[in-house]
N, C-alpha and C. Protein backbone atom coordinates (compact mmCIF):
# COMPACT_ATOMS: atom_id res chain seq x y z
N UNK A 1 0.86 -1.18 0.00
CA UNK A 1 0.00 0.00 0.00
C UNK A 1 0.89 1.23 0.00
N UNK A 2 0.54 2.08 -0.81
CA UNK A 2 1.47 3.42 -0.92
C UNK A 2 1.09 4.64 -0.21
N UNK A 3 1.52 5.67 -0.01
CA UNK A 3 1.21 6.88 0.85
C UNK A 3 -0.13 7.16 0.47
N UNK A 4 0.17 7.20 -1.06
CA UNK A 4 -0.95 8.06 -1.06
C UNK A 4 -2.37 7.28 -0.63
N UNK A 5 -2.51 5.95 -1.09
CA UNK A 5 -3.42 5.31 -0.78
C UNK A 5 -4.18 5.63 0.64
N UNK A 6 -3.28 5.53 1.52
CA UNK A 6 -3.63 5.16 2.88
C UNK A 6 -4.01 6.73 3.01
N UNK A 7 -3.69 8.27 2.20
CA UNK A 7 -4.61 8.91 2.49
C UNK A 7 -5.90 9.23 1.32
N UNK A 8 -6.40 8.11 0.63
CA UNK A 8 -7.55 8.22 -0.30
C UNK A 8 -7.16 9.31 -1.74
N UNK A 9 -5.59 9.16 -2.29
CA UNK A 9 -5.47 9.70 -3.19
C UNK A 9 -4.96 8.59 -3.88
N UNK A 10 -5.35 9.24 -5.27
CA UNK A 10 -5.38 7.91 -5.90
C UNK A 10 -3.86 8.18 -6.94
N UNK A 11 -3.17 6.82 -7.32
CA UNK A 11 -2.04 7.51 -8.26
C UNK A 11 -2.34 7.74 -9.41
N UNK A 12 -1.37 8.29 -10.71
CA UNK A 12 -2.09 8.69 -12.09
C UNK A 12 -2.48 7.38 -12.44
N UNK A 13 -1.76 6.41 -12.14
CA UNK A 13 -1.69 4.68 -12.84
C UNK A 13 -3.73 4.54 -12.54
N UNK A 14 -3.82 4.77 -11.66
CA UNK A 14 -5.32 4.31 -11.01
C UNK A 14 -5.92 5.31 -11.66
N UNK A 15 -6.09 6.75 -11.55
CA UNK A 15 -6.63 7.39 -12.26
C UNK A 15 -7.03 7.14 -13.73
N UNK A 16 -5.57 6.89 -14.89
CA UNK A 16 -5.58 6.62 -16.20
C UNK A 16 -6.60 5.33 -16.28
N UNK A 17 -6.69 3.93 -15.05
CA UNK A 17 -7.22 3.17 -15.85
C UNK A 17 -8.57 3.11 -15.23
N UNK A 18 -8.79 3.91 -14.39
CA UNK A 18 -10.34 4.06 -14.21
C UNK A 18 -10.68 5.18 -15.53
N UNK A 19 -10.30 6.16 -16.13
CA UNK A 19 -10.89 6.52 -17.25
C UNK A 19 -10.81 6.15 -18.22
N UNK A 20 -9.77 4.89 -18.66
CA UNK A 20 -9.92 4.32 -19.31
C UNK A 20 -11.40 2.96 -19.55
N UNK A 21 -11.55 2.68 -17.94
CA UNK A 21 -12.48 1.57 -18.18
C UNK A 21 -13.65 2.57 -18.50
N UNK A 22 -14.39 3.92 -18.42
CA UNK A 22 -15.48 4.75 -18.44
C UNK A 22 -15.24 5.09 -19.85
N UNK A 23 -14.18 4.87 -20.94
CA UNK A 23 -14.32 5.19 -21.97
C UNK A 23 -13.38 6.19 -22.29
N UNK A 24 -12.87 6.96 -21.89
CA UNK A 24 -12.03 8.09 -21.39
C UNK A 24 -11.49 8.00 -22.99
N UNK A 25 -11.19 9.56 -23.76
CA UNK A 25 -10.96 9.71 -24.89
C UNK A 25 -9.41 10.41 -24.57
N UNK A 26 -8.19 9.73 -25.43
CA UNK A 26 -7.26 9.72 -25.32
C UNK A 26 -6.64 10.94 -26.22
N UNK A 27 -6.15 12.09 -25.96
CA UNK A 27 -5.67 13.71 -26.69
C UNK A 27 -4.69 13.63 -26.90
N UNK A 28 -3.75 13.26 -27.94
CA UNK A 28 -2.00 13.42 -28.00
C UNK A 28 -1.72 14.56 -28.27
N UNK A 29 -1.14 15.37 -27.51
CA UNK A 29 -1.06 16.70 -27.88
C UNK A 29 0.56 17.44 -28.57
N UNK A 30 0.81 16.43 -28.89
CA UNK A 30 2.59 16.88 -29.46
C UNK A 30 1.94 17.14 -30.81
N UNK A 31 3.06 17.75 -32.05
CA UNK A 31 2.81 17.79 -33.20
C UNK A 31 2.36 17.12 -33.97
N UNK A 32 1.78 17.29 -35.11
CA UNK A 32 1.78 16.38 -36.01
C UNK A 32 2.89 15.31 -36.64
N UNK A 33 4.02 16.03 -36.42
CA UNK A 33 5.18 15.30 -37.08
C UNK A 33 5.67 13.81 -35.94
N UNK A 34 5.41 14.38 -34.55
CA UNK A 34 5.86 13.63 -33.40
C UNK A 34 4.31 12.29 -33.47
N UNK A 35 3.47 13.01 -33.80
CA UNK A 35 2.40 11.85 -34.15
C UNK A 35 2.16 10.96 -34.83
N UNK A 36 2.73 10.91 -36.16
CA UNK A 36 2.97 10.24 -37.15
C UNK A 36 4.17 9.27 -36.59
N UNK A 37 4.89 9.66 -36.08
CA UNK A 37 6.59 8.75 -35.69
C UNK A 37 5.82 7.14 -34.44
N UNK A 38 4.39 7.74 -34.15
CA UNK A 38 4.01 6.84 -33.35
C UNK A 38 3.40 7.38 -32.20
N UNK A 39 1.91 6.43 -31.89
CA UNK A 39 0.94 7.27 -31.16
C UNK A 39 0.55 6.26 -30.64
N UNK A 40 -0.52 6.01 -29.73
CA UNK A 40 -1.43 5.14 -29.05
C UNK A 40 -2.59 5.20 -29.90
N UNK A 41 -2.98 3.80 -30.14
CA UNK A 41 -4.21 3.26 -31.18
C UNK A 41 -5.73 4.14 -31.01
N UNK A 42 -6.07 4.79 -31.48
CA UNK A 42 -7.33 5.19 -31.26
C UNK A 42 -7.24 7.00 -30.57
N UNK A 43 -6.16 7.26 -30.59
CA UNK A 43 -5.70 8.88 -29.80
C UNK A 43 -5.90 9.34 -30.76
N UNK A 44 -6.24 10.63 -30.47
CA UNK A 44 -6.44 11.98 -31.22
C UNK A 44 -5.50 12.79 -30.80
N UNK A 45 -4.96 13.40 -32.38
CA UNK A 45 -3.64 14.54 -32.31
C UNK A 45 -4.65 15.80 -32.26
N UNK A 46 -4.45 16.49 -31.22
CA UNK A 46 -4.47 17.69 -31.10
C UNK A 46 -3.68 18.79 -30.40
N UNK A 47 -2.29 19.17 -31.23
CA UNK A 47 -1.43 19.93 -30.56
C UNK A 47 -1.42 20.79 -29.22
N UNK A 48 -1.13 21.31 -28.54
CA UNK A 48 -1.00 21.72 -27.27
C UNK A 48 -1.57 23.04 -27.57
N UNK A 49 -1.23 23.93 -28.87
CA UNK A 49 -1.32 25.13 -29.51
C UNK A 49 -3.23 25.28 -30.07
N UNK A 50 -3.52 23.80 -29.92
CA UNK A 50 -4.90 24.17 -30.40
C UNK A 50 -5.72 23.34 -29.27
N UNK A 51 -5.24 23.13 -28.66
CA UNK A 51 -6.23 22.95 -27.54
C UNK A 51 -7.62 23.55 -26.96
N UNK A 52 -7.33 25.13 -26.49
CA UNK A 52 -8.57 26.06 -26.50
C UNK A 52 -9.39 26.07 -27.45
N UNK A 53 -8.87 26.12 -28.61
CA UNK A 53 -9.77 26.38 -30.06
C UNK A 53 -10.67 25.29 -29.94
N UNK A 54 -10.31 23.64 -29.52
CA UNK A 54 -11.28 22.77 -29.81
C UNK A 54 -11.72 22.36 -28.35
N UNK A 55 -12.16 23.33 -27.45
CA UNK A 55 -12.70 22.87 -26.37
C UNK A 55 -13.95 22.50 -26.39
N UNK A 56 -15.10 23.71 -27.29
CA UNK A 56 -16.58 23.35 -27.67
C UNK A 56 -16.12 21.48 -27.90
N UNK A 57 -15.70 21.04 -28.76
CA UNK A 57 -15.54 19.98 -29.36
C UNK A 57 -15.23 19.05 -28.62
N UNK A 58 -14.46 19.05 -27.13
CA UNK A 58 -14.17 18.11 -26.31
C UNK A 58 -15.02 17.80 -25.23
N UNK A 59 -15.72 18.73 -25.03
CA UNK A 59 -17.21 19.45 -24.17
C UNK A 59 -17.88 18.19 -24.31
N UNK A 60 -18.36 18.16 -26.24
CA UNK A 60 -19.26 17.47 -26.34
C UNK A 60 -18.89 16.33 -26.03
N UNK A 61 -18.30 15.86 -26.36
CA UNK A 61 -17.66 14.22 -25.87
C UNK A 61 -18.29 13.65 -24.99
N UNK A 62 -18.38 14.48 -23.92
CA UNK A 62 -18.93 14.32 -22.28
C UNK A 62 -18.34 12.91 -22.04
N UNK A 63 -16.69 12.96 -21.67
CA UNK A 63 -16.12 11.63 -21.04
C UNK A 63 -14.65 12.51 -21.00
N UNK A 64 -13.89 11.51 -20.05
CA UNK A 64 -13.11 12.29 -19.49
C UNK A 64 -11.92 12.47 -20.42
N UNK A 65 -11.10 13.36 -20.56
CA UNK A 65 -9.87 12.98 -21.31
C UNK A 65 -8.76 12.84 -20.72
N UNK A 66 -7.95 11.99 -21.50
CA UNK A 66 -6.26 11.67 -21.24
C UNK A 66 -5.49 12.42 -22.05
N UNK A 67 -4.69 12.96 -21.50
CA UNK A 67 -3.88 13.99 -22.05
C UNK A 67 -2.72 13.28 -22.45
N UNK A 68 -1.82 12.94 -23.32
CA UNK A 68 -0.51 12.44 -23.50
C UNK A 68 0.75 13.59 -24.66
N UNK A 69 1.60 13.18 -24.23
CA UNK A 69 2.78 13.86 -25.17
C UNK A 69 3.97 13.38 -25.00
N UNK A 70 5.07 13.78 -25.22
CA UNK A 70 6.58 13.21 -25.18
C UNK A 70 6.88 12.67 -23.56
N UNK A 71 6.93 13.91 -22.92
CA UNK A 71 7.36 13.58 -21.23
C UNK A 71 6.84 13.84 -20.72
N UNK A 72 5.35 14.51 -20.63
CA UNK A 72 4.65 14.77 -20.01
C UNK A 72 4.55 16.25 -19.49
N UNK A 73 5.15 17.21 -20.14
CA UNK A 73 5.10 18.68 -19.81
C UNK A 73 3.72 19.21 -20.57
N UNK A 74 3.69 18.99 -22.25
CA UNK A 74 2.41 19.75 -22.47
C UNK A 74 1.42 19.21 -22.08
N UNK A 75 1.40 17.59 -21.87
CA UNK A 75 0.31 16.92 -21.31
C UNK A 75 -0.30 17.28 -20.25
N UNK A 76 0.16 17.93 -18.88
CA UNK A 76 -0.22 18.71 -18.22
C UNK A 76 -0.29 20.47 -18.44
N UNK A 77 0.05 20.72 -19.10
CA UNK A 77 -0.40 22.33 -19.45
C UNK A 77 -2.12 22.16 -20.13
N UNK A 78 -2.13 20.45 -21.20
CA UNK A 78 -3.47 20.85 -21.63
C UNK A 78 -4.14 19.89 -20.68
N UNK A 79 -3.78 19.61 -19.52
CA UNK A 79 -5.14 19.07 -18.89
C UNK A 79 -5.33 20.06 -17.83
N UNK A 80 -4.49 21.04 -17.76
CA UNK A 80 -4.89 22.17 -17.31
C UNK A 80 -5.83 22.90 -17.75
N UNK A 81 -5.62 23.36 -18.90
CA UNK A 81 -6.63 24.36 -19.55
C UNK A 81 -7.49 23.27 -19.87
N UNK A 82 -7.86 21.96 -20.04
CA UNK A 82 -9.13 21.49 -19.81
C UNK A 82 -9.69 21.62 -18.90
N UNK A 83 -9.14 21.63 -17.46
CA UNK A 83 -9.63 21.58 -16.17
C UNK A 83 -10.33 22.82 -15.72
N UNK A 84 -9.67 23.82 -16.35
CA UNK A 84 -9.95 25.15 -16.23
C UNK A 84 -11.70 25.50 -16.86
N UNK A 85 -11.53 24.57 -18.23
CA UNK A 85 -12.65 24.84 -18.53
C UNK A 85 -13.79 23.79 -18.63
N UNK A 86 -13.94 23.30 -17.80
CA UNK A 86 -14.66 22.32 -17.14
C UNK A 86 -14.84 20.78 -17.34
N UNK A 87 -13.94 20.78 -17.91
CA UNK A 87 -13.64 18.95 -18.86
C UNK A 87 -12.70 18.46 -18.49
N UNK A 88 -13.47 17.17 -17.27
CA UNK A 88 -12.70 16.46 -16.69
C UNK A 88 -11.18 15.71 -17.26
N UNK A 89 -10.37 15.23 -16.45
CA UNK A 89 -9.20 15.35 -17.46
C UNK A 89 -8.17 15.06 -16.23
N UNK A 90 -7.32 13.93 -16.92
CA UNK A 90 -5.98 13.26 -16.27
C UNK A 90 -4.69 13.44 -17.43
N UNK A 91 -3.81 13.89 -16.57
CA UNK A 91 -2.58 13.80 -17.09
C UNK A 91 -1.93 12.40 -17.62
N UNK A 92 -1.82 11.78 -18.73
CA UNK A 92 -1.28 10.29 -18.65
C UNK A 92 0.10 10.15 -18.97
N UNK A 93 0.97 11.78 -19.10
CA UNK A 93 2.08 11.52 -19.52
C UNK A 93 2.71 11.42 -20.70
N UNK A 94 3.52 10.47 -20.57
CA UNK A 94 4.23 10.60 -21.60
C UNK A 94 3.62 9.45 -22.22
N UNK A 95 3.51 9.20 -23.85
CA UNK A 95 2.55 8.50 -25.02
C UNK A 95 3.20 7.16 -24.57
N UNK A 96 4.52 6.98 -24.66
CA UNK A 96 5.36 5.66 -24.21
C UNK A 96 4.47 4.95 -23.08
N UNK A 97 4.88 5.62 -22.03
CA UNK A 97 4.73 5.26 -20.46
C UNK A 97 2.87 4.64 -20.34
N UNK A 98 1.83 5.50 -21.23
CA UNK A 98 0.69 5.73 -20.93
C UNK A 98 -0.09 4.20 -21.95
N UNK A 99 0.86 4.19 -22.87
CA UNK A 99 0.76 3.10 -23.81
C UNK A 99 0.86 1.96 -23.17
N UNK A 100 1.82 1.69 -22.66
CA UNK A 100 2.31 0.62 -21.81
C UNK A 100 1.49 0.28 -20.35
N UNK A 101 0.82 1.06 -19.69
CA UNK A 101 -0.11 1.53 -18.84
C UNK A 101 -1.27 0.53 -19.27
N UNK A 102 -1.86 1.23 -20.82
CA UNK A 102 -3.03 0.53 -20.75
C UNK A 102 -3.71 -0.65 -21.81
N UNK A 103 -2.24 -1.70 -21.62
CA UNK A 103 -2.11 -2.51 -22.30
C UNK A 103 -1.49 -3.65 -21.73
């Protein structure tokens, strides 16, 4: 049992695969060029730079998203500004790590 457990926080690992079992729609947010080199099956590229622009669009979804990218820096900048604007949303890191996660 880990720290956090024993105080009712959960880790990203638990987080990622409880939104994964609810359906949870997977956002790769690196470039296009870094997307093409290799992505997780079924993710959507949407750069870090257009994130805001397609929020109406993630709204609708109504399920949570996973944020992924190289190491995990823009992946949390855009599950920030999802969070900000009201669309639930986990950091999963880096595309490698998050791949391997939920497989």
């Amino acid at each position: 049992m880990g720290l956090l457990s024993i105080f009712g926080i959960k880790s990203r690992e638990e987080l990622v695969k409880e939104a994964i079992e609810e359906g949870a729609v997977i956002i790769d947010v690196r470039t296009p060029q870094e997307f093409k080199e290799g992505h997780i099956s079924n993710s959507i590229n949407i750069p870090l730079q257009h994130i805001e622009v397609r929020i109406s669009t993630l709204k609708k979804k109504k399920k949570t998203i996973i944020t992924c990218c190289k190491s995990g820096g823009r992946s949390r900048r855009a599950k920030n500004i999802l969070l900000k604007n009201g669309i639930k949303c986990v950091n999963g890191g880096s595309w490698g790590g998050l791949n391997y996660m939920i497989h």
